[in-house]
PDBML (XML) file of the C-alpha atoms, coordinates in Angstrom:
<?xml version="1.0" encoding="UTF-8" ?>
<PDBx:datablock datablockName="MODEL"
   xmlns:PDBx="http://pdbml.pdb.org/schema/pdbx-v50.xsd"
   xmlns:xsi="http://www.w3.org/2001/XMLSchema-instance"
   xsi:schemaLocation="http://pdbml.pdb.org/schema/pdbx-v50.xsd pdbx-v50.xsd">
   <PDBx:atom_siteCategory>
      <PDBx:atom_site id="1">
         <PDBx:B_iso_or_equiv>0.00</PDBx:B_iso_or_equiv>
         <PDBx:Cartn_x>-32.592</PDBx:Cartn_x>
         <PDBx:Cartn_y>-70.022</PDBx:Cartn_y>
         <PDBx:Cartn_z>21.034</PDBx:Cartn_z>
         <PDBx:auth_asym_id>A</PDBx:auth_asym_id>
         <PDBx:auth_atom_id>CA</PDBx:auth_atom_id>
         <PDBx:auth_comp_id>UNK</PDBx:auth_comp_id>
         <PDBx:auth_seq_id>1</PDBx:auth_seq_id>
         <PDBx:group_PDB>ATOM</PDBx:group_PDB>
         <PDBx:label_alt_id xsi:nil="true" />
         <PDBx:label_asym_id>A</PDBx:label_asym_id>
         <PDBx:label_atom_id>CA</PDBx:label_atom_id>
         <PDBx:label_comp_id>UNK</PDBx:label_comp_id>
         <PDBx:label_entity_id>1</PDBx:label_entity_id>
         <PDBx:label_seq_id>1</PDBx:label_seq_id>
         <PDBx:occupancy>1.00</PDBx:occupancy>
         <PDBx:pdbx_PDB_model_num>1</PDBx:pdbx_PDB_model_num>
         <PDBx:type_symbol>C</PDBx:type_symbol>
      </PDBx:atom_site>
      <PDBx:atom_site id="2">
         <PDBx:B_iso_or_equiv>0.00</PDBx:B_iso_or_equiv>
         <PDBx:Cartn_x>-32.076</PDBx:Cartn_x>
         <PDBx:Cartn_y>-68.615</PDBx:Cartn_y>
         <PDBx:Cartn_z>17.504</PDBx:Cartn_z>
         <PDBx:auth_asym_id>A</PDBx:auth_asym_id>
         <PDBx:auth_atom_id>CA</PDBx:auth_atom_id>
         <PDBx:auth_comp_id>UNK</PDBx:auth_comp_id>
         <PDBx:auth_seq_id>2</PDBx:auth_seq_id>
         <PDBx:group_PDB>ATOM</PDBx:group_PDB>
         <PDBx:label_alt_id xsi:nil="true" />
         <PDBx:label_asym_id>A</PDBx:label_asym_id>
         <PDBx:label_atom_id>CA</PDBx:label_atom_id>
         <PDBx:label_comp_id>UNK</PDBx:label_comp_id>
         <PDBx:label_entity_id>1</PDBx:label_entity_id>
         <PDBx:label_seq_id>2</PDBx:label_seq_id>
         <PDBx:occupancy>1.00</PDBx:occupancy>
         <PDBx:pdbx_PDB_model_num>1</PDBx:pdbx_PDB_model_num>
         <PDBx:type_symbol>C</PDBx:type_symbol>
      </PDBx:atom_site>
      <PDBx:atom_site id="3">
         <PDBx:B_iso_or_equiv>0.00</PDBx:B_iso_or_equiv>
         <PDBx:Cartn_x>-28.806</PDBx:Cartn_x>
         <PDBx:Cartn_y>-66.390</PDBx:Cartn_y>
         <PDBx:Cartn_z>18.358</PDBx:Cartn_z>
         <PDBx:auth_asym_id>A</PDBx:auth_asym_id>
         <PDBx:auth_atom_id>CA</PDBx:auth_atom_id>
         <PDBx:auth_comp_id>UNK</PDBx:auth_comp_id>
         <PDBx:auth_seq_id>3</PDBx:auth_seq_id>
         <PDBx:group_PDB>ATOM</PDBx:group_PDB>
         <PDBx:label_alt_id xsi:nil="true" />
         <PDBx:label_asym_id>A</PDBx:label_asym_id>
         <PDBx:label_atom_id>CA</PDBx:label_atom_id>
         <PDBx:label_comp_id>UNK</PDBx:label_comp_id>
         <PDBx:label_entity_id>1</PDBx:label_entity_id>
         <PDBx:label_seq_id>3</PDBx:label_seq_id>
         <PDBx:occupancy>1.00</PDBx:occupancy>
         <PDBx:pdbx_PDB_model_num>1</PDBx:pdbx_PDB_model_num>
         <PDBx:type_symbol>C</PDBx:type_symbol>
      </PDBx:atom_site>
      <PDBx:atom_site id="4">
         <PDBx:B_iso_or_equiv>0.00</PDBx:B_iso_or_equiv>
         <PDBx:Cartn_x>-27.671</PDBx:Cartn_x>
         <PDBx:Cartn_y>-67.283</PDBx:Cartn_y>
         <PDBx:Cartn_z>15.120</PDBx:Cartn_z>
         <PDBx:auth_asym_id>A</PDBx:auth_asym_id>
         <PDBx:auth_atom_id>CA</PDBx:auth_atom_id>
         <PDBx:auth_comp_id>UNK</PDBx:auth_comp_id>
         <PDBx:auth_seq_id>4</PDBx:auth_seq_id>
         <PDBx:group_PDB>ATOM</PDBx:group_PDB>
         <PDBx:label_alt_id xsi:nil="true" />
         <PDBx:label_asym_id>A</PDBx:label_asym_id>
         <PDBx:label_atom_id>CA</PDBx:label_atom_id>
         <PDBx:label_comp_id>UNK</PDBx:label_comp_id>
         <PDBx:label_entity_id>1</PDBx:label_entity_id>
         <PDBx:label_seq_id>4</PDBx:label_seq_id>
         <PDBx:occupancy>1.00</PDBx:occupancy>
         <PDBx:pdbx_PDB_model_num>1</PDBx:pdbx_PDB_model_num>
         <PDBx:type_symbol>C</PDBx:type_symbol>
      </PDBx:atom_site>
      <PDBx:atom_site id="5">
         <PDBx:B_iso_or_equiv>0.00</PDBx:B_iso_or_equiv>
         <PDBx:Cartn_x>-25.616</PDBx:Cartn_x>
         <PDBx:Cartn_y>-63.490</PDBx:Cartn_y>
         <PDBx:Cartn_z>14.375</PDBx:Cartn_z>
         <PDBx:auth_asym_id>A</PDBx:auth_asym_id>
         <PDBx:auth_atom_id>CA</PDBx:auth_atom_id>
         <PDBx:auth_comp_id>UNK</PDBx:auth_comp_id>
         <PDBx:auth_seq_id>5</PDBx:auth_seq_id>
         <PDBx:group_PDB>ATOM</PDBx:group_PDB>
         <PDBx:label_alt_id xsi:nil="true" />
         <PDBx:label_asym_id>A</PDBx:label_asym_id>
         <PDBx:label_atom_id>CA</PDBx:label_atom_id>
         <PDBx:label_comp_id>UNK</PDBx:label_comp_id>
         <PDBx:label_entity_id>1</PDBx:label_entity_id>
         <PDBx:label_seq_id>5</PDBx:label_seq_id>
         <PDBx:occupancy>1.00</PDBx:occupancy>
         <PDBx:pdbx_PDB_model_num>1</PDBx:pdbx_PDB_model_num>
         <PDBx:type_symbol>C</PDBx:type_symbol>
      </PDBx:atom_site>
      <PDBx:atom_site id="6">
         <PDBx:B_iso_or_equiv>0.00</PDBx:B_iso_or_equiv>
         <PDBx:Cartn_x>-23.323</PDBx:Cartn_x>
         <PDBx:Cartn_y>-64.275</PDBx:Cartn_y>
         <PDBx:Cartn_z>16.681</PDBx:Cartn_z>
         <PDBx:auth_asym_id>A</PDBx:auth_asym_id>
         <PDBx:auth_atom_id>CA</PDBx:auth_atom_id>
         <PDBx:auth_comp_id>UNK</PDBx:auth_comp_id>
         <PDBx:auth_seq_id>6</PDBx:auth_seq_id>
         <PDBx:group_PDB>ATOM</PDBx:group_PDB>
         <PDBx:label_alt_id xsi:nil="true" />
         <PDBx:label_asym_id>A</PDBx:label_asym_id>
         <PDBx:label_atom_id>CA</PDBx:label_atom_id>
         <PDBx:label_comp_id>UNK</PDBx:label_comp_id>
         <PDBx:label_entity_id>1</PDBx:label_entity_id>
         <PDBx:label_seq_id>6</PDBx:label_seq_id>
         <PDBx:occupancy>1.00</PDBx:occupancy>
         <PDBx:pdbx_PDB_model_num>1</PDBx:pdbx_PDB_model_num>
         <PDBx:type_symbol>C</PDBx:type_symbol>
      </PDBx:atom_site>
      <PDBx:atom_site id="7">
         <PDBx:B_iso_or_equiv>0.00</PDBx:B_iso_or_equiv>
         <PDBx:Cartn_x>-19.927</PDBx:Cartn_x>
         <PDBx:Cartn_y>-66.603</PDBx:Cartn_y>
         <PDBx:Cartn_z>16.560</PDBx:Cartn_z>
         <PDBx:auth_asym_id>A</PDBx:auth_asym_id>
         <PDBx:auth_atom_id>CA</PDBx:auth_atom_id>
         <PDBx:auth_comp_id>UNK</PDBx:auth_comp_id>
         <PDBx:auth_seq_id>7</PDBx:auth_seq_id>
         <PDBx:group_PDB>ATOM</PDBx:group_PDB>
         <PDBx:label_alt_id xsi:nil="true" />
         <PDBx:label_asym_id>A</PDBx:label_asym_id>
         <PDBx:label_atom_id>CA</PDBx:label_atom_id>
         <PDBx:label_comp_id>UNK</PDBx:label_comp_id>
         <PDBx:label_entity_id>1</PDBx:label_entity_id>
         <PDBx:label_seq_id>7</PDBx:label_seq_id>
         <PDBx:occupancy>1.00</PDBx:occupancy>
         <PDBx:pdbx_PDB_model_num>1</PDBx:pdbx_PDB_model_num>
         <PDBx:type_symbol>C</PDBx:type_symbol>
      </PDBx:atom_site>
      <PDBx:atom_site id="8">
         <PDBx:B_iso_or_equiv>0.00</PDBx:B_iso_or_equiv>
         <PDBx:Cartn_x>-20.115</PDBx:Cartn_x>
         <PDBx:Cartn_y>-69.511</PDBx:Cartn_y>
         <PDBx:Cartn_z>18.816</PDBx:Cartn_z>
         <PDBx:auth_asym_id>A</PDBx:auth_asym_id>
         <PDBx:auth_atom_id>CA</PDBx:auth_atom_id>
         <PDBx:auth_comp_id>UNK</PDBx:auth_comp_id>
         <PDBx:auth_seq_id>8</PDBx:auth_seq_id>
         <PDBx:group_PDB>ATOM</PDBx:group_PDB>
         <PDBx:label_alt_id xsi:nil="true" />
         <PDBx:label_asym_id>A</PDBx:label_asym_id>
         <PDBx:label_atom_id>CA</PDBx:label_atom_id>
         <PDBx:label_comp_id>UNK</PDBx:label_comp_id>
         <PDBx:label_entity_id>1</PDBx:label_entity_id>
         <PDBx:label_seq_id>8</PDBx:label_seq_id>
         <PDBx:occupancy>1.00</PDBx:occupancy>
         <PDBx:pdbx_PDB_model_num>1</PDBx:pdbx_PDB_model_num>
         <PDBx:type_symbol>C</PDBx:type_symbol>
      </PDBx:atom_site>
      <PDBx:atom_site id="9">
         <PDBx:B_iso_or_equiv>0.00</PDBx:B_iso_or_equiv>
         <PDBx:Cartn_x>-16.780</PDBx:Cartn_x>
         <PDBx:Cartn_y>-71.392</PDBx:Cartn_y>
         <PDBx:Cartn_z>20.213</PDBx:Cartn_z>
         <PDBx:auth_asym_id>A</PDBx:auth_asym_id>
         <PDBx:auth_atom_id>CA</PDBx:auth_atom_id>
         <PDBx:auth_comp_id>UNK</PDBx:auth_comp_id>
         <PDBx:auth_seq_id>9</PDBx:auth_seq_id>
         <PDBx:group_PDB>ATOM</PDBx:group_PDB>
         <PDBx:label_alt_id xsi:nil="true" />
         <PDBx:label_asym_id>A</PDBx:label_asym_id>
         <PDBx:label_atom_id>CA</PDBx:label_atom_id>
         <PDBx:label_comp_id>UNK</PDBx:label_comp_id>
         <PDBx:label_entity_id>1</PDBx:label_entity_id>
         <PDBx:label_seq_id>9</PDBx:label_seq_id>
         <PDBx:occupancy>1.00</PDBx:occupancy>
         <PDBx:pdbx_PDB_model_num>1</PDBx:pdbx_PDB_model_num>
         <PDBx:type_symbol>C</PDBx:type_symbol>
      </PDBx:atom_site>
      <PDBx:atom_site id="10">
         <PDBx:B_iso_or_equiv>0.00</PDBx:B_iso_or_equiv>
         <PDBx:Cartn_x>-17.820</PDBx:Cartn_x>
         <PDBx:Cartn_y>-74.920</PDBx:Cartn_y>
         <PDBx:Cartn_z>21.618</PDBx:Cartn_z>
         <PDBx:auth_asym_id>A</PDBx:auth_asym_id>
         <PDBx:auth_atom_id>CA</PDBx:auth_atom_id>
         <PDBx:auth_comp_id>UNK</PDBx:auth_comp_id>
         <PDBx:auth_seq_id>10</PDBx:auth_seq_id>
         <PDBx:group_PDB>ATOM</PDBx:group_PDB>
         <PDBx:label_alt_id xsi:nil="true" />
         <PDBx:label_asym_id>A</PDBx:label_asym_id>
         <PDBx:label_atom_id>CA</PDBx:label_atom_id>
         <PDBx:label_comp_id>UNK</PDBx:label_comp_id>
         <PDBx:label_entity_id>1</PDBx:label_entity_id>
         <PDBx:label_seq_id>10</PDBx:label_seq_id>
         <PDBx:occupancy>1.00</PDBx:occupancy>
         <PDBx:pdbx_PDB_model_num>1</PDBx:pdbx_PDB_model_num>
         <PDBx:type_symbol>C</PDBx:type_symbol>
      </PDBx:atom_site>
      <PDBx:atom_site id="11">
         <PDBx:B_iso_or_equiv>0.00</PDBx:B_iso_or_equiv>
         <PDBx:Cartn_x>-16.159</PDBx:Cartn_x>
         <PDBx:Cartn_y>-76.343</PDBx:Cartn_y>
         <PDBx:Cartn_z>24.082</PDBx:Cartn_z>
         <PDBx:auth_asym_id>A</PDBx:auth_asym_id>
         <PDBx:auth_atom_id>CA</PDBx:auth_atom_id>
         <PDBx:auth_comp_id>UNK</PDBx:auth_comp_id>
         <PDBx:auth_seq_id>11</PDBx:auth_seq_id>
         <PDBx:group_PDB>ATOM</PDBx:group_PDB>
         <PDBx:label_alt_id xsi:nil="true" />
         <PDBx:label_asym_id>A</PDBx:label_asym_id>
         <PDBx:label_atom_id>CA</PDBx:label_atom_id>
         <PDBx:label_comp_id>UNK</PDBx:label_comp_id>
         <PDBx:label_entity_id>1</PDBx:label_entity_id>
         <PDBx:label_seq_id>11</PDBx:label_seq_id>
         <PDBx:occupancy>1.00</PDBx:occupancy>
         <PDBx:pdbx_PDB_model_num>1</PDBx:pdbx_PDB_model_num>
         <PDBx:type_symbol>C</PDBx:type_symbol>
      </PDBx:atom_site>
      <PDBx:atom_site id="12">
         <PDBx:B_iso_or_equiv>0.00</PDBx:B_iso_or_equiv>
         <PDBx:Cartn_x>-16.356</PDBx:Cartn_x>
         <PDBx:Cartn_y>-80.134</PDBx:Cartn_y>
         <PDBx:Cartn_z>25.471</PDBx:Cartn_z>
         <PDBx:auth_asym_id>A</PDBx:auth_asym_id>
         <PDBx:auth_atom_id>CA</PDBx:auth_atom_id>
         <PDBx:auth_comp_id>UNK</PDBx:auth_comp_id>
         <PDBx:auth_seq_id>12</PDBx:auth_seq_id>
         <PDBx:group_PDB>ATOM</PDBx:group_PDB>
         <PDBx:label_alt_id xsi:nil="true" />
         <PDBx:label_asym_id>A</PDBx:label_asym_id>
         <PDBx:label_atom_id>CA</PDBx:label_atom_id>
         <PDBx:label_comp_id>UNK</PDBx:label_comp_id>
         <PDBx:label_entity_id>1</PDBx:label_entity_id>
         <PDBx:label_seq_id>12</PDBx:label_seq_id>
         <PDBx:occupancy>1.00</PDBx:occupancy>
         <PDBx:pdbx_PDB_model_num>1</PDBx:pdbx_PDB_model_num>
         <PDBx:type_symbol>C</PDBx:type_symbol>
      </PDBx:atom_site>
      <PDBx:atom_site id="13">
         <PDBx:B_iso_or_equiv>0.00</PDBx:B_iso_or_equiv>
         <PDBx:Cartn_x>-15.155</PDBx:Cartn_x>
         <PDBx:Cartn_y>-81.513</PDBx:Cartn_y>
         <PDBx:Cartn_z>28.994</PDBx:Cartn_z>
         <PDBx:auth_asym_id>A</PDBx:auth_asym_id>
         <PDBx:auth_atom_id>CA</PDBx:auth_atom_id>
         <PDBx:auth_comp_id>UNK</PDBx:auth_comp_id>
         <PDBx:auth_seq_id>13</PDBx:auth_seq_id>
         <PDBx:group_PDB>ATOM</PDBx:group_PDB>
         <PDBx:label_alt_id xsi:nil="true" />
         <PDBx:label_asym_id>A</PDBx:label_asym_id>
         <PDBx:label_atom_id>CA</PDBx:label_atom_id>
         <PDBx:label_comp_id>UNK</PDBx:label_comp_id>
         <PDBx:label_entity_id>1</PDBx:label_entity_id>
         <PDBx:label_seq_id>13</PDBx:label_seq_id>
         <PDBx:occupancy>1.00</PDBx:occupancy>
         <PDBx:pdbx_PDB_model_num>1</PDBx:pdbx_PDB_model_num>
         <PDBx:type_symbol>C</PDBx:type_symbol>
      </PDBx:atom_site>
      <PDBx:atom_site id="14">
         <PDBx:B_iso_or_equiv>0.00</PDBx:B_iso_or_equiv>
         <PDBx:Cartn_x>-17.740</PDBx:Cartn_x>
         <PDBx:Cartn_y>-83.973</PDBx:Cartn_y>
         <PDBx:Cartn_z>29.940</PDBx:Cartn_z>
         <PDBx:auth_asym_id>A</PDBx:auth_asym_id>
         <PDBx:auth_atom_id>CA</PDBx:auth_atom_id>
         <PDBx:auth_comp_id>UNK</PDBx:auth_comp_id>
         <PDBx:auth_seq_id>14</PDBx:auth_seq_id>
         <PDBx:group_PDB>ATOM</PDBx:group_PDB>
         <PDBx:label_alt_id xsi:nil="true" />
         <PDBx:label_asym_id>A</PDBx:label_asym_id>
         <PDBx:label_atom_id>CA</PDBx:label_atom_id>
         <PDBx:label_comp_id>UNK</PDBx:label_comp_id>
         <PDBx:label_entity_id>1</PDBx:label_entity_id>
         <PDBx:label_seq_id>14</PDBx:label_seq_id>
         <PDBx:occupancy>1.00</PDBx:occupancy>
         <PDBx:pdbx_PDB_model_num>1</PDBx:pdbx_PDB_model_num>
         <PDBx:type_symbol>C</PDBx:type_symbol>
      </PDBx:atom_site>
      <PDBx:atom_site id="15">
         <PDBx:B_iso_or_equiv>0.00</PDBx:B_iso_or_equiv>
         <PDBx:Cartn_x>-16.435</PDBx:Cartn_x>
         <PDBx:Cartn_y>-87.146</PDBx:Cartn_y>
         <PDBx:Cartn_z>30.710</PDBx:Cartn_z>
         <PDBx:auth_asym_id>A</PDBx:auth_asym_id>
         <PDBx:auth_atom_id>CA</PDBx:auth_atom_id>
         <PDBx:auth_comp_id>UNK</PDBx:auth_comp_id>
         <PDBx:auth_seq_id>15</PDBx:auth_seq_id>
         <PDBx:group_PDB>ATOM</PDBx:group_PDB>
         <PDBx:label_alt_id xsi:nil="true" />
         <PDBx:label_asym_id>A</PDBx:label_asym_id>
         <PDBx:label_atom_id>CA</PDBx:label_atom_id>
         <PDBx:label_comp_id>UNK</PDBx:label_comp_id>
         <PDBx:label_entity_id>1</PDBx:label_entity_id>
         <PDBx:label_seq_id>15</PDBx:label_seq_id>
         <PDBx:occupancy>1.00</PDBx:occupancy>
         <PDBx:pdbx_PDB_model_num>1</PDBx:pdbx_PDB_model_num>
         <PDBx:type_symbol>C</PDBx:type_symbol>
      </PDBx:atom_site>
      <PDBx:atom_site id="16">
         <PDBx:B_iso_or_equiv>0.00</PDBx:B_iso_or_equiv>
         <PDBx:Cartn_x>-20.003</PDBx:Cartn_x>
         <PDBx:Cartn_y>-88.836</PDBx:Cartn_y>
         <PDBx:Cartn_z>30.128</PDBx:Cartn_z>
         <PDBx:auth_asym_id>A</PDBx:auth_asym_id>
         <PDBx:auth_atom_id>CA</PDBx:auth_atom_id>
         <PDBx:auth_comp_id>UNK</PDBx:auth_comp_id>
         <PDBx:auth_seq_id>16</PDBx:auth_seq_id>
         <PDBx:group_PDB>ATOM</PDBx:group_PDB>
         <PDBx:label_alt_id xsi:nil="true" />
         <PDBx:label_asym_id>A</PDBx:label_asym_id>
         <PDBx:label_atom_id>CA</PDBx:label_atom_id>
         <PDBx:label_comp_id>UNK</PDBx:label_comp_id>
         <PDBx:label_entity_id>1</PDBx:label_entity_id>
         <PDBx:label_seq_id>16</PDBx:label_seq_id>
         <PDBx:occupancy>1.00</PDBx:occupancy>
         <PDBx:pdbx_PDB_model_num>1</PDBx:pdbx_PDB_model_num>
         <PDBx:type_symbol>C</PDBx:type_symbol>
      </PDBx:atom_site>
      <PDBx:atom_site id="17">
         <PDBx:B_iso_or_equiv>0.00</PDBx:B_iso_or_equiv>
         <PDBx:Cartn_x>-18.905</PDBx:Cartn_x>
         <PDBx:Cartn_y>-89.022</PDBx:Cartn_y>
         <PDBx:Cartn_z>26.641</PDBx:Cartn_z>
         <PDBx:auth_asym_id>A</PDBx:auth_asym_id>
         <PDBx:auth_atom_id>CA</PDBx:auth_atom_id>
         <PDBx:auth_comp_id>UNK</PDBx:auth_comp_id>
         <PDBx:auth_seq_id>17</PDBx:auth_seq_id>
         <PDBx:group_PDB>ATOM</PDBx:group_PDB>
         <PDBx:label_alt_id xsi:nil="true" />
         <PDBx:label_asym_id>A</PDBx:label_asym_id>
         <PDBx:label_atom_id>CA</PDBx:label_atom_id>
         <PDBx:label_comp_id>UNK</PDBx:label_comp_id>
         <PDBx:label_entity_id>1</PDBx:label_entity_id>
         <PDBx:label_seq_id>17</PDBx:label_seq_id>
         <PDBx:occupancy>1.00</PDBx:occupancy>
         <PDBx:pdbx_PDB_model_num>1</PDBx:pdbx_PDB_model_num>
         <PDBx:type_symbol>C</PDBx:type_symbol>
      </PDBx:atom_site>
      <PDBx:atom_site id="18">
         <PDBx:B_iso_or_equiv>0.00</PDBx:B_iso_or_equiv>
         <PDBx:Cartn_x>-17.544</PDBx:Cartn_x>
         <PDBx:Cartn_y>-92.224</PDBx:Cartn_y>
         <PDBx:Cartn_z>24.634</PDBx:Cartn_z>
         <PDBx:auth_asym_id>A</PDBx:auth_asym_id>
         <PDBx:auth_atom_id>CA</PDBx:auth_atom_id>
         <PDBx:auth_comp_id>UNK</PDBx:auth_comp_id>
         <PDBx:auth_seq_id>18</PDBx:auth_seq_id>
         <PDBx:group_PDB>ATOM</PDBx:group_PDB>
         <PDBx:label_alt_id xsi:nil="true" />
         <PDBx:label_asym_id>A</PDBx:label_asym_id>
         <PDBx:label_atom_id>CA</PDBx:label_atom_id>
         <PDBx:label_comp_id>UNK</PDBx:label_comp_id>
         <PDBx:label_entity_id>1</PDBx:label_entity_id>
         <PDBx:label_seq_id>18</PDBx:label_seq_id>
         <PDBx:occupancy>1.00</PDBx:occupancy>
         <PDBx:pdbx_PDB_model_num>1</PDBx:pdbx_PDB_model_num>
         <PDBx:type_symbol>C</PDBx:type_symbol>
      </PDBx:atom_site>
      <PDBx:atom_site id="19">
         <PDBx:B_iso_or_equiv>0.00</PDBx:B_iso_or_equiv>
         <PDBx:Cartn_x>-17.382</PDBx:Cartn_x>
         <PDBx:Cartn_y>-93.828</PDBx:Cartn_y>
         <PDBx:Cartn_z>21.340</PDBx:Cartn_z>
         <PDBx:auth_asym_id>A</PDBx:auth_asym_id>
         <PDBx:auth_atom_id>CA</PDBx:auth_atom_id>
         <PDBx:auth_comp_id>UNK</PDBx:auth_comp_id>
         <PDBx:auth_seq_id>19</PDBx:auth_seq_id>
         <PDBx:group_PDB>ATOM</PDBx:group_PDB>
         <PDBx:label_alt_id xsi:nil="true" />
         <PDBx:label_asym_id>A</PDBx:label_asym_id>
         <PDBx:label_atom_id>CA</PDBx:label_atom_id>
         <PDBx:label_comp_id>UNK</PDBx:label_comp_id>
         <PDBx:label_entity_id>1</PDBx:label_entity_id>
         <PDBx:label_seq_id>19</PDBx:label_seq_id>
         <PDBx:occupancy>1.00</PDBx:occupancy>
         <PDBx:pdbx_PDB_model_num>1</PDBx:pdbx_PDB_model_num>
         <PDBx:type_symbol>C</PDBx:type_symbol>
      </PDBx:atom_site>
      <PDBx:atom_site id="20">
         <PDBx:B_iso_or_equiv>0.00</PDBx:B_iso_or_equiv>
         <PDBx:Cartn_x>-20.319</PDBx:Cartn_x>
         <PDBx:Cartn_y>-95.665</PDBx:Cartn_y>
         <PDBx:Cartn_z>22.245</PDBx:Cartn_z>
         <PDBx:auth_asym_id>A</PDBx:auth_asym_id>
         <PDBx:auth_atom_id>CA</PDBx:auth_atom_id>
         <PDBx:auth_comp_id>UNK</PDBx:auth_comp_id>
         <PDBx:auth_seq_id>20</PDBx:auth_seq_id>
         <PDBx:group_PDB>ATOM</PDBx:group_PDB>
         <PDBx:label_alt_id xsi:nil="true" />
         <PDBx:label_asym_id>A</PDBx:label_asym_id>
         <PDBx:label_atom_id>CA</PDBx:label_atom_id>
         <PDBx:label_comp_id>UNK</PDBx:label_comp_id>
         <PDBx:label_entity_id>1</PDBx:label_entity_id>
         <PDBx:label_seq_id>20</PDBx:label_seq_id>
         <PDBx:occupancy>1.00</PDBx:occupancy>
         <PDBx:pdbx_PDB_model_num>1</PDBx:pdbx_PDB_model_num>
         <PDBx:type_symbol>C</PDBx:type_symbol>
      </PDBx:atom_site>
      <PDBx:atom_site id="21">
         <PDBx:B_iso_or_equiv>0.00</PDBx:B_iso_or_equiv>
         <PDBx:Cartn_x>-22.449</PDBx:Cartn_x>
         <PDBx:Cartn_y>-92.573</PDBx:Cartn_y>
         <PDBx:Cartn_z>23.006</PDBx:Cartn_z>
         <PDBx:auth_asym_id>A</PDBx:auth_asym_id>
         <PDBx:auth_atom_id>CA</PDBx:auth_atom_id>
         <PDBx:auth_comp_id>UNK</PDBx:auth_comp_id>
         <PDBx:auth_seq_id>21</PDBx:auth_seq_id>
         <PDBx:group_PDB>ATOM</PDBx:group_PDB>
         <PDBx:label_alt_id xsi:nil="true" />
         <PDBx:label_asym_id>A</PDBx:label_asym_id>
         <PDBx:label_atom_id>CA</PDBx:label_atom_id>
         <PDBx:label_comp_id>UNK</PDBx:label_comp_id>
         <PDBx:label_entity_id>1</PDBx:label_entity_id>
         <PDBx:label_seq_id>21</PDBx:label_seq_id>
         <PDBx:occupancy>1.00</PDBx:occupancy>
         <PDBx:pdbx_PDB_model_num>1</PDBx:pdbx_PDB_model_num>
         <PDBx:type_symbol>C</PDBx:type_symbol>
      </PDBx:atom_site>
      <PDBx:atom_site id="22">
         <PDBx:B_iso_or_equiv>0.00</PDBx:B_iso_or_equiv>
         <PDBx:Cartn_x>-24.276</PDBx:Cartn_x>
         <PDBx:Cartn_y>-91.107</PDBx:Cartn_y>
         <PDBx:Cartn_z>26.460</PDBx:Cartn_z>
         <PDBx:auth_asym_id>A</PDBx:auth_asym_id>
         <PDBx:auth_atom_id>CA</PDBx:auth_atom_id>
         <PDBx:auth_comp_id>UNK</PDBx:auth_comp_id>
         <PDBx:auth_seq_id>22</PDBx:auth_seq_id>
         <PDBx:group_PDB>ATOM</PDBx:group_PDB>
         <PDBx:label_alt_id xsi:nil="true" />
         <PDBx:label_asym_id>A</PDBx:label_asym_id>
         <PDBx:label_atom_id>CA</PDBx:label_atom_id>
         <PDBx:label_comp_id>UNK</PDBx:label_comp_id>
         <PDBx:label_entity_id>1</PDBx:label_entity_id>
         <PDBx:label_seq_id>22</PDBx:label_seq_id>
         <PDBx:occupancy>1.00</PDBx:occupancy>
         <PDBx:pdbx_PDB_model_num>1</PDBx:pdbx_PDB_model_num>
         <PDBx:type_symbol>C</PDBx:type_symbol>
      </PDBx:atom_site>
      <PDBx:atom_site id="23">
         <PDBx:B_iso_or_equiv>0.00</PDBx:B_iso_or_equiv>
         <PDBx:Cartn_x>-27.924</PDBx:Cartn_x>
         <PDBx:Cartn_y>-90.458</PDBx:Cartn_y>
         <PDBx:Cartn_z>27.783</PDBx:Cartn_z>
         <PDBx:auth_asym_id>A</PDBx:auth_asym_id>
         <PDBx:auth_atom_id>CA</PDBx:auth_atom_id>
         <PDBx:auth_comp_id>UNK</PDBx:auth_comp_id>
         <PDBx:auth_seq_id>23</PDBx:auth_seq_id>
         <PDBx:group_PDB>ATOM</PDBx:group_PDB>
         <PDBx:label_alt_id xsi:nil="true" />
         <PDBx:label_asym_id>A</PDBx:label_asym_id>
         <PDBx:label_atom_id>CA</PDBx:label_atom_id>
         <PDBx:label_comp_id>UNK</PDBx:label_comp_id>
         <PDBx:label_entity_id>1</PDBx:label_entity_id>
         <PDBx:label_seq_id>23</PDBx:label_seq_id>
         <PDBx:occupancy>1.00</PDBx:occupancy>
         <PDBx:pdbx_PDB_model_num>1</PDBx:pdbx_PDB_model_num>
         <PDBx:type_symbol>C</PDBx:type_symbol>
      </PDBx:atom_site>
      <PDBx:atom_site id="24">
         <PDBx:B_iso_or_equiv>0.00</PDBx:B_iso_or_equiv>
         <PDBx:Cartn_x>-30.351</PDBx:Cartn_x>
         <PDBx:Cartn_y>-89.530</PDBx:Cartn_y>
         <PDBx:Cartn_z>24.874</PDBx:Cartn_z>
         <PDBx:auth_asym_id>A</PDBx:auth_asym_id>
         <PDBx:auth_atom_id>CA</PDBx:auth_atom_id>
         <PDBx:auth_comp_id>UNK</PDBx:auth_comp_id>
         <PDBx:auth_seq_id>24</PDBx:auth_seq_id>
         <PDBx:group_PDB>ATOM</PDBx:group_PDB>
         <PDBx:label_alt_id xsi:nil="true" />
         <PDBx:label_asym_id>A</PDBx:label_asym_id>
         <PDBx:label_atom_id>CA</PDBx:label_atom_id>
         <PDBx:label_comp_id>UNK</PDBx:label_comp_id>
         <PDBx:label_entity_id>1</PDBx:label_entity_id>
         <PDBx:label_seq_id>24</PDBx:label_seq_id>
         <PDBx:occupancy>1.00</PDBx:occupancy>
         <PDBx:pdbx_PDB_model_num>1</PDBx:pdbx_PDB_model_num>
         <PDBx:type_symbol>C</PDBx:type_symbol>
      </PDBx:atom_site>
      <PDBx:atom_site id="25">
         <PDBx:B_iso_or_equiv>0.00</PDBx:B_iso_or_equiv>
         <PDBx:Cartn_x>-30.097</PDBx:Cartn_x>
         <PDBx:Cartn_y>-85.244</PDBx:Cartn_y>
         <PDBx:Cartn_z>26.208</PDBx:Cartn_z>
         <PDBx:auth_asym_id>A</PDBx:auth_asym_id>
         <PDBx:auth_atom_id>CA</PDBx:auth_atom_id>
         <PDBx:auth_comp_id>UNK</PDBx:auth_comp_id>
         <PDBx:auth_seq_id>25</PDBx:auth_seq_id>
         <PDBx:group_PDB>ATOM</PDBx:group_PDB>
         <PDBx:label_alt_id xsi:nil="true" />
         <PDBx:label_asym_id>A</PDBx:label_asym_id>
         <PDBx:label_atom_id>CA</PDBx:label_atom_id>
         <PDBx:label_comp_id>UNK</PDBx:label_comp_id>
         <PDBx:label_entity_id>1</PDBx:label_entity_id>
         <PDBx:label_seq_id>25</PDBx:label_seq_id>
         <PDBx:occupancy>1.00</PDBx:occupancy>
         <PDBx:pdbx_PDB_model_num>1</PDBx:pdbx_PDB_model_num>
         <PDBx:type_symbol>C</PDBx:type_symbol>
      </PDBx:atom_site>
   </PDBx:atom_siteCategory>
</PDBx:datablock>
């Protein structure tokens, strides 16, 4: 979206995740 003037904090919980990757989204 662009809102680049603004600090972003990331956070990660899915479980779908693994060293061998997820679903291309």
């Amino acid at each position: 979206a662009g809102v680049d003037d603004v600090p972003l904090v990331y956070t990660e919980h899915f479980s779908g995740l693994s060293l061998d990757g997820a679903d291309r989204r």
